[in-house]
Protein backbone atom coordinates (compact mmCIF):
# COMPACT_ATOMS: atom_id res chain seq x y z
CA UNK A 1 -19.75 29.37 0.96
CA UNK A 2 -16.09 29.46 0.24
CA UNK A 3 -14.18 26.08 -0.45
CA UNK A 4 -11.43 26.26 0.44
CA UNK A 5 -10.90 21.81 0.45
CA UNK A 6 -12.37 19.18 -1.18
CA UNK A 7 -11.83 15.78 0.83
CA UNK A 8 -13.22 12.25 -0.84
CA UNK A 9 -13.25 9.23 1.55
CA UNK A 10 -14.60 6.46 0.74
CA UNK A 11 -15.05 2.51 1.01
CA UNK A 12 -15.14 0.65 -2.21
CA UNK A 13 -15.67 -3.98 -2.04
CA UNK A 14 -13.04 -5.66 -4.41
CA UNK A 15 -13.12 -9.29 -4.74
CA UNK A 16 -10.39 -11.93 -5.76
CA UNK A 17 -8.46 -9.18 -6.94
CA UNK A 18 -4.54 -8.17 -7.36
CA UNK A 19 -4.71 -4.64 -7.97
CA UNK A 20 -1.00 -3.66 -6.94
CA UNK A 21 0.92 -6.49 -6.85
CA UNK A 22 4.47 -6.87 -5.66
CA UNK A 23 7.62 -8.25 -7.27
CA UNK A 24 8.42 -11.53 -7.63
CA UNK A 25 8.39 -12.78 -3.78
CA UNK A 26 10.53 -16.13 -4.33
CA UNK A 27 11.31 -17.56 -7.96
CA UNK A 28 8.37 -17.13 -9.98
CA UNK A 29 5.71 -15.99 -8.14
CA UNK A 30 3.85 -12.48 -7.78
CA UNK A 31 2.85 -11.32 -4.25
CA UNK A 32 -0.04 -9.12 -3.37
CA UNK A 33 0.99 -6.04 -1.25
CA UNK A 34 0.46 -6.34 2.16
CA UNK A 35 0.81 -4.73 5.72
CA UNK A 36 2.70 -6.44 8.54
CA UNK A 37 -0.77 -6.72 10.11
CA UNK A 38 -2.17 -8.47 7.37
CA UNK A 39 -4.00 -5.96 5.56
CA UNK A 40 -3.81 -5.92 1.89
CA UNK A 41 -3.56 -2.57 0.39
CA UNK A 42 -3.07 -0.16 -2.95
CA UNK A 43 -0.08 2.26 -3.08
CA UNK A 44 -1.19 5.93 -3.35
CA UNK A 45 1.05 5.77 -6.72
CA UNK A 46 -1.21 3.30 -8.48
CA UNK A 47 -4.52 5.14 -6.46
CA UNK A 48 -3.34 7.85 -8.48
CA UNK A 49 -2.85 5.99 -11.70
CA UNK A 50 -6.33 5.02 -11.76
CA UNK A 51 -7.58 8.25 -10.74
CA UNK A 52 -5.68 10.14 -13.63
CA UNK A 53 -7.03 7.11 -15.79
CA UNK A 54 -10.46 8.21 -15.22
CA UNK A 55 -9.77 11.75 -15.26
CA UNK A 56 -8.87 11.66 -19.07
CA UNK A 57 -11.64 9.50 -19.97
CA UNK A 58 -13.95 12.40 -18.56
CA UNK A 59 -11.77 15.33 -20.01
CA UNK A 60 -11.99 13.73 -23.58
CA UNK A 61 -15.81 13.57 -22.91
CA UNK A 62 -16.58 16.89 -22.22
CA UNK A 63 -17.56 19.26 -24.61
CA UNK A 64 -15.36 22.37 -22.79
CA UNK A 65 -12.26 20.86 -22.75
CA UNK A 66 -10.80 23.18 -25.17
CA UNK A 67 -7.21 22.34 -26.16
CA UNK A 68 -6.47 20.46 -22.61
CA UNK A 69 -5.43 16.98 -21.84
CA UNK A 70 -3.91 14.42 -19.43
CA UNK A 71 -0.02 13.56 -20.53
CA UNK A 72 1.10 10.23 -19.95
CA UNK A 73 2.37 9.83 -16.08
CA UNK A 74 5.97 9.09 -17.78
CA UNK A 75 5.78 12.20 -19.87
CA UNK A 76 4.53 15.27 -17.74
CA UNK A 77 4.99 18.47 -19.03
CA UNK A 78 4.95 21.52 -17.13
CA UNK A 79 1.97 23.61 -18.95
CA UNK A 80 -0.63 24.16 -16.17
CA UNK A 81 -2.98 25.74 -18.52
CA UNK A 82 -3.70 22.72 -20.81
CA UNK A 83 -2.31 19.38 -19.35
CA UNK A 84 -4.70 18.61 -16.51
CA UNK A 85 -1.88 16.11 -15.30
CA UNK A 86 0.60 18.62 -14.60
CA UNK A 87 -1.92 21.27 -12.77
CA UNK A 88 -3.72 18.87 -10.62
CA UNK A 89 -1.15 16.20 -10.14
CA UNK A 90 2.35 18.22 -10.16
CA UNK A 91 5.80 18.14 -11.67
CA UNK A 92 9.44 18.16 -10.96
CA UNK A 93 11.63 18.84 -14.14
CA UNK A 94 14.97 19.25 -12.81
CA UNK A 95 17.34 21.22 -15.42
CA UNK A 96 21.16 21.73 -14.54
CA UNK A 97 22.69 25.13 -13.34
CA UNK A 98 19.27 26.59 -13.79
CA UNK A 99 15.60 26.57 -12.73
CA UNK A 100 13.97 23.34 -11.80
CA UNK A 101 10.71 23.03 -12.70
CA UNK A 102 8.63 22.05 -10.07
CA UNK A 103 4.82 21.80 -8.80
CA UNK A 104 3.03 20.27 -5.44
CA UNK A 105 0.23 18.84 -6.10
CA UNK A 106 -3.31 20.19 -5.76
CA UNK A 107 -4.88 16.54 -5.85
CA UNK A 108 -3.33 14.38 -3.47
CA UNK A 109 -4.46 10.51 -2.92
CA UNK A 110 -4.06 7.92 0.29
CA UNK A 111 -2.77 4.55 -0.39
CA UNK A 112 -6.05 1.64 -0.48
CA UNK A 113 -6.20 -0.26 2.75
CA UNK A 114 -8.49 -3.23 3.41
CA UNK A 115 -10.63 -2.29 6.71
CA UNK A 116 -10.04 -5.89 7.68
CA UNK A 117 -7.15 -8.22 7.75
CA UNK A 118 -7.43 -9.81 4.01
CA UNK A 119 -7.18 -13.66 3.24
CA UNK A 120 -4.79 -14.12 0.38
CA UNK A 121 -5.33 -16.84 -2.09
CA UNK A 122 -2.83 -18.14 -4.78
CA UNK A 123 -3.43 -19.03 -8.75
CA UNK A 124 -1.56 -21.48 -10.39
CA UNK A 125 -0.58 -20.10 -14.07
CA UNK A 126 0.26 -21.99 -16.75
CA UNK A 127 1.60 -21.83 -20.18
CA UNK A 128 0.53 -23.80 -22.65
CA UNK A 129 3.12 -25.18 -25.31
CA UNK A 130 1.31 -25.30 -28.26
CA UNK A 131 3.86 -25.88 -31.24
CA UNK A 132 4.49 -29.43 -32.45
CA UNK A 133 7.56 -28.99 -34.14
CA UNK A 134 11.05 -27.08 -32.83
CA UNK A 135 12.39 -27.01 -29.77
CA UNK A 136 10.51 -28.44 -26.81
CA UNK A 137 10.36 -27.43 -23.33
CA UNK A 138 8.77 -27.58 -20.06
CA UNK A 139 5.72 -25.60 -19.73
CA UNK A 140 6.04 -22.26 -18.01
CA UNK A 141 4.37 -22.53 -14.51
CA UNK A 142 3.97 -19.49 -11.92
CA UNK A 143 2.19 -18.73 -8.79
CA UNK A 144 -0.04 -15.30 -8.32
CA UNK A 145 -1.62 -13.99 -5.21
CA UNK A 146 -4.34 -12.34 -5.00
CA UNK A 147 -6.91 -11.00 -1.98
CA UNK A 148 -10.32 -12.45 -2.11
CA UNK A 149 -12.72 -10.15 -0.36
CA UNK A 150 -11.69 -6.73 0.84
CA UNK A 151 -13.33 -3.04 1.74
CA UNK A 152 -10.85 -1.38 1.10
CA UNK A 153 -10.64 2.78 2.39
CA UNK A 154 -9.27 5.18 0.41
CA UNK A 155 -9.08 9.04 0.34
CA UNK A 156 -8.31 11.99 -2.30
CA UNK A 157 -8.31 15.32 -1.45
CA UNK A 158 -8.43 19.20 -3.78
CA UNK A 159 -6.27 21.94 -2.64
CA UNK A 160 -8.69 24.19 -4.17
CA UNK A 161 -6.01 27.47 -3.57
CA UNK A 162 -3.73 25.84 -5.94
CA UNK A 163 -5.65 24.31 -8.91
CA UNK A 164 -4.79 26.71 -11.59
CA UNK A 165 -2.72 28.68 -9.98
CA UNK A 166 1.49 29.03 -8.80
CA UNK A 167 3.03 30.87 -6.41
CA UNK A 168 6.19 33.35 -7.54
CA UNK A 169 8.48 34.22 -4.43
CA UNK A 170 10.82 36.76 -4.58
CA UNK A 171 14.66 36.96 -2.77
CA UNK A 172 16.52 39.88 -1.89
CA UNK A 173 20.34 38.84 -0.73
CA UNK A 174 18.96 35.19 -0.59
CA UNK A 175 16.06 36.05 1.74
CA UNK A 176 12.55 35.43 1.10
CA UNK A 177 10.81 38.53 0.68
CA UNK A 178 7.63 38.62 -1.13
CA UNK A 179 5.64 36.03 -2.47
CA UNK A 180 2.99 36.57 -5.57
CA UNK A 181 0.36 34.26 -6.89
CA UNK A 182 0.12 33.17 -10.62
CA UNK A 183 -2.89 32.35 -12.57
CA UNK A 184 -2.68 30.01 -15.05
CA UNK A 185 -6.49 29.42 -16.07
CA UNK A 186 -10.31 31.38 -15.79
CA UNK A 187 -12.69 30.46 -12.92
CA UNK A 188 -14.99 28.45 -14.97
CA UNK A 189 -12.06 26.58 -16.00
CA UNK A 190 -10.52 26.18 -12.36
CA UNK A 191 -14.06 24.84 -11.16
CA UNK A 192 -14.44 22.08 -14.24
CA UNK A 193 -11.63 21.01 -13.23
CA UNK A 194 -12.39 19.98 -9.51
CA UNK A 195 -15.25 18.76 -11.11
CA UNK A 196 -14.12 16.57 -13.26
CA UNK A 197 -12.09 15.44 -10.29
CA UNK A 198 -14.52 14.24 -8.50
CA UNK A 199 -16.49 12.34 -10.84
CA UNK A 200 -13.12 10.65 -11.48
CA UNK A 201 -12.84 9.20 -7.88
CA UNK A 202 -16.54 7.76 -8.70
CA UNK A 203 -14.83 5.81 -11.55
CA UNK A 204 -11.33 4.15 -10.63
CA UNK A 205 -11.32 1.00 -12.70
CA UNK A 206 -7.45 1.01 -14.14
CA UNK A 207 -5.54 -0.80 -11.76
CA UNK A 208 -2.61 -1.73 -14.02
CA UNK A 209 -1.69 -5.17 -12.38
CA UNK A 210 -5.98 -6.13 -13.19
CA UNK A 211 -5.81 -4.91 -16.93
CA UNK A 212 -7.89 -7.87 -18.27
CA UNK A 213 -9.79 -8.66 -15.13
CA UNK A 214 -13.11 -6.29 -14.06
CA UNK A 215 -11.77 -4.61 -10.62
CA UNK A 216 -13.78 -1.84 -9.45
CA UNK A 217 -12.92 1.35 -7.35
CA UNK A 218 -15.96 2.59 -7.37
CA UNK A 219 -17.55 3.92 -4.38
CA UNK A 220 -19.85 1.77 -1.95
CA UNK A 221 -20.13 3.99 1.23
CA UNK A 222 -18.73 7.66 0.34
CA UNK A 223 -18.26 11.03 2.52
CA UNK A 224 -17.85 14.31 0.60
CA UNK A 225 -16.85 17.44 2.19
CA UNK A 226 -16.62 20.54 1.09
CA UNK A 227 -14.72 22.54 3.69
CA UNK A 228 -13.68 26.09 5.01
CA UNK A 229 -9.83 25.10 5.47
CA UNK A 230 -7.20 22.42 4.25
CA UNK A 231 -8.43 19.96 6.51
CA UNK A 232 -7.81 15.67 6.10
CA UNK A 233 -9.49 14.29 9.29
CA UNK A 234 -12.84 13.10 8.44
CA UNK A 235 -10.69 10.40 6.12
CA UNK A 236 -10.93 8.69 9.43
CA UNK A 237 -14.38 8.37 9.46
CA UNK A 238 -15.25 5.34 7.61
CA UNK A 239 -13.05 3.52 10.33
CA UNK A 240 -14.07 5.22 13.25
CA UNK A 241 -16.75 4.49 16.24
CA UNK A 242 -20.32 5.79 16.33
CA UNK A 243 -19.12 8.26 18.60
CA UNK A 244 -16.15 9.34 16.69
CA UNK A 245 -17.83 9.63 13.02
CA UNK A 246 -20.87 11.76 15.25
CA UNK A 247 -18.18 14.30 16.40
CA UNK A 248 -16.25 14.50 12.89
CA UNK A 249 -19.26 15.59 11.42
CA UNK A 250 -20.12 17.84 14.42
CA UNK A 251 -16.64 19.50 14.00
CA UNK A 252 -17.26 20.20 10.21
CA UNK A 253 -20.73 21.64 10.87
CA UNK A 254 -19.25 23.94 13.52
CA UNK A 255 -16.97 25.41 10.90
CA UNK A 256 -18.96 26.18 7.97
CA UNK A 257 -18.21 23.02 6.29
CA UNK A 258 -21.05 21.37 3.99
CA UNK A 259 -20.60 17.21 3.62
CA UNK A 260 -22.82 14.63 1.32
CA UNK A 261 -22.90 11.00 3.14
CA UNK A 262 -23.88 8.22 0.02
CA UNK A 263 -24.29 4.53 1.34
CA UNK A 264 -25.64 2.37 -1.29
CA UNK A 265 -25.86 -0.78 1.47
CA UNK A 266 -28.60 1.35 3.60
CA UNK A 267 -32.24 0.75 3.65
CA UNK A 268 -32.76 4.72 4.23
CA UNK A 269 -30.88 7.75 3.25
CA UNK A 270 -28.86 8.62 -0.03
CA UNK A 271 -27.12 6.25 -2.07
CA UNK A 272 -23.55 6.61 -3.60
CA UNK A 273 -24.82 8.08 -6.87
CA UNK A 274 -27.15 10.73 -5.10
CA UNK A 275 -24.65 11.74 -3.16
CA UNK A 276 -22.17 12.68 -5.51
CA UNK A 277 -24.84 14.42 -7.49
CA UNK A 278 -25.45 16.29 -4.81
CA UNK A 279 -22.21 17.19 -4.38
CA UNK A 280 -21.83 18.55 -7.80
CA UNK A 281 -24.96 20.51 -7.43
CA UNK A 282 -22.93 22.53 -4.39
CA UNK A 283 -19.89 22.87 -6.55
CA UNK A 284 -21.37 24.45 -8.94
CA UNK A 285 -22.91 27.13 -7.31
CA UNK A 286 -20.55 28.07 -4.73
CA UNK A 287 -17.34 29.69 -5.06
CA UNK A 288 -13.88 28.34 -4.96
CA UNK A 289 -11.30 30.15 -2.88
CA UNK A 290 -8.87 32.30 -5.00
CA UNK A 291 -5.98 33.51 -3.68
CA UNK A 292 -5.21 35.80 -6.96
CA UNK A 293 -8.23 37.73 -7.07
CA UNK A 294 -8.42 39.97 -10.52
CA UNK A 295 -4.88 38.75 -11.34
CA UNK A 296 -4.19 38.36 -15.09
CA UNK A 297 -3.73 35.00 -16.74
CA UNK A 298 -0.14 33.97 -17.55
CA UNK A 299 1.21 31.88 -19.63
CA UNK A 300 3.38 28.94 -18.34
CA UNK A 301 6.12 29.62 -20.59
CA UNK A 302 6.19 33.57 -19.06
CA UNK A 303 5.96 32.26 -15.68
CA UNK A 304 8.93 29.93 -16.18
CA UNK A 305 10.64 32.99 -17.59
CA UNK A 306 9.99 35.02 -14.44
CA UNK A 307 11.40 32.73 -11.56
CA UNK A 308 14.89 31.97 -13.55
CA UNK A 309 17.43 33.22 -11.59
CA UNK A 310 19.82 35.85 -13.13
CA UNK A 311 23.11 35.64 -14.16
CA UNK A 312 23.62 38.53 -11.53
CA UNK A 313 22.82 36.77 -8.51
CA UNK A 314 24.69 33.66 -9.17
């Protein structure tokens, strides 16, 4: 099989938890963010936090990392070939009367959403003054919010045609006429990378606004599907019918596509863990769609080079 997609859905229970909290709501208090419908949920900007989180933890683990890395999300270059941050999660670098650096990408993330509407608690927060001598005054006191049972669904998803590689497009009197792909890294190097991927949306555990409290990501129902086309529908599955989760599935079998169901709740069938094991085992000996077959690795400094526009057509 080709892959041409990579699509991670999952549900995942958090408990008494504030993992993307709001700004102050009135005076000193922190709200939990929440849908008009009463549904707490995590913005896809702090889904991806965590994911990139994980992501270097497993780079800096892994004996073939070479000389790559994950930059800081406030500090992204634009070298595809060794910051894993700027291949799989894009750039924009915008540079005055001149080429702006820019990158969709490849590993895209839904927001969190609690399946069910979410009963929000508050914490009282207190500061205690401690000093006996100085200035006195009042102790600080603040409200927090936080959700106390949730399953919440989340999705990520590979665009395997672009992990690794950039697209060059070429303009004749302002029209598009040609359009080139660039690769950046080797095969092996393109498929560790999806793979570390998806071990990384196995271990989300960096919610920023939970630093010092345990809150977990980490999957307890999971769907993995390796597809034949760029394809996001079966992230509806985990909140779909019986009848509508029997005919996703039907639709990716029809296709080509392979999928791994994990549900660590069930008395029969594969758990979470087996699942994604499985799914590594398929990754790793099938082939990744590539639209630059036998094309020559390039630098990203050369590439950068190649698409600035000319004094001459200014």
């Amino acid at each position: 099989m080709t892959i041409k997609g990579i699509l991670v859905t999952m549900l995942a229970p958090m408990s008494d938890h504030i993992a993307n909290a709001g700004e102050k709501l009135l005076g000193n208090a922190s709200s939990i963010k929440r849908r008009p419908d009463g549904r707490v949920y995590i913005s896809g900007q702090m889904q991806r936090h965590a994911l990139f989180s994980a992501l270097d933890r497993l780079n800096a683990d892994d004996e073939a990392r070479g000389e790559t890395y994950v930059s800081n999300g406030d500090g992204v270059t634009n070298v595809v070939e060794t910051d894993l941050r700027a291949d799989l999660g894009g750039f924009l670098q915008t540079s005055k009367e001149t080429y702006s650096g820019r990158r969709t990408a490849p590993l895209s993330a839904t927001p969190a959403v609690a399946l069910e509407s979410s009963s929000i608690g508050r914490d009282l927060l207190i500061r205690l003054k401690m000093e006996a001598e100085g200035e006195s005054r009042g102790q600080a006191v603040a409200t927090r919010e936080f959700s106390q049972d949730d399953r919440m669904l989340m999705s990520f998803f590979v665009d395997v045609s672009a992990v690794g590689i950039r697209k060059r497009f070429s303009y004749q009197n302002e029209l598009h006429v040609r359009t080139e792909y660039v690769r950046h890294i080797s095969e092996d190097e393109r498929k560790r990378r999806i793979r570390l991927a998806l071990e990384a949306t196995a271990a989300l555990t960096d919610y920023a606004n939970q630093a010092r409290n345990a809150v977990s990501g980490e999957p307890q129902q999971v769907l993995l599907v390796f597809d034949t086309r760029l394809s996001r529908k079966a992230c509806r599955y985990f909140k779909a019918n019986t009848a509508e989760q029997r005919n996703i599935l039907a639709e990716l079998e029809a296709r080509g596509a392979t999928y791994f169901l994990g549900d660590d709740t069930a008395e029969t069938g594969d758990g979470t863990a087996v699942a994604y094991r499985k799914a590594l085992g398929f990754l790793a000996a099938n082939a990744l769609y590539d639209p630059a077959p036998g094309a020559a690795l390039q630098t990203t400094a050369a590439f950068e080079e190649s698409v600035k526009p000319s004094k001459a057509t200014k």
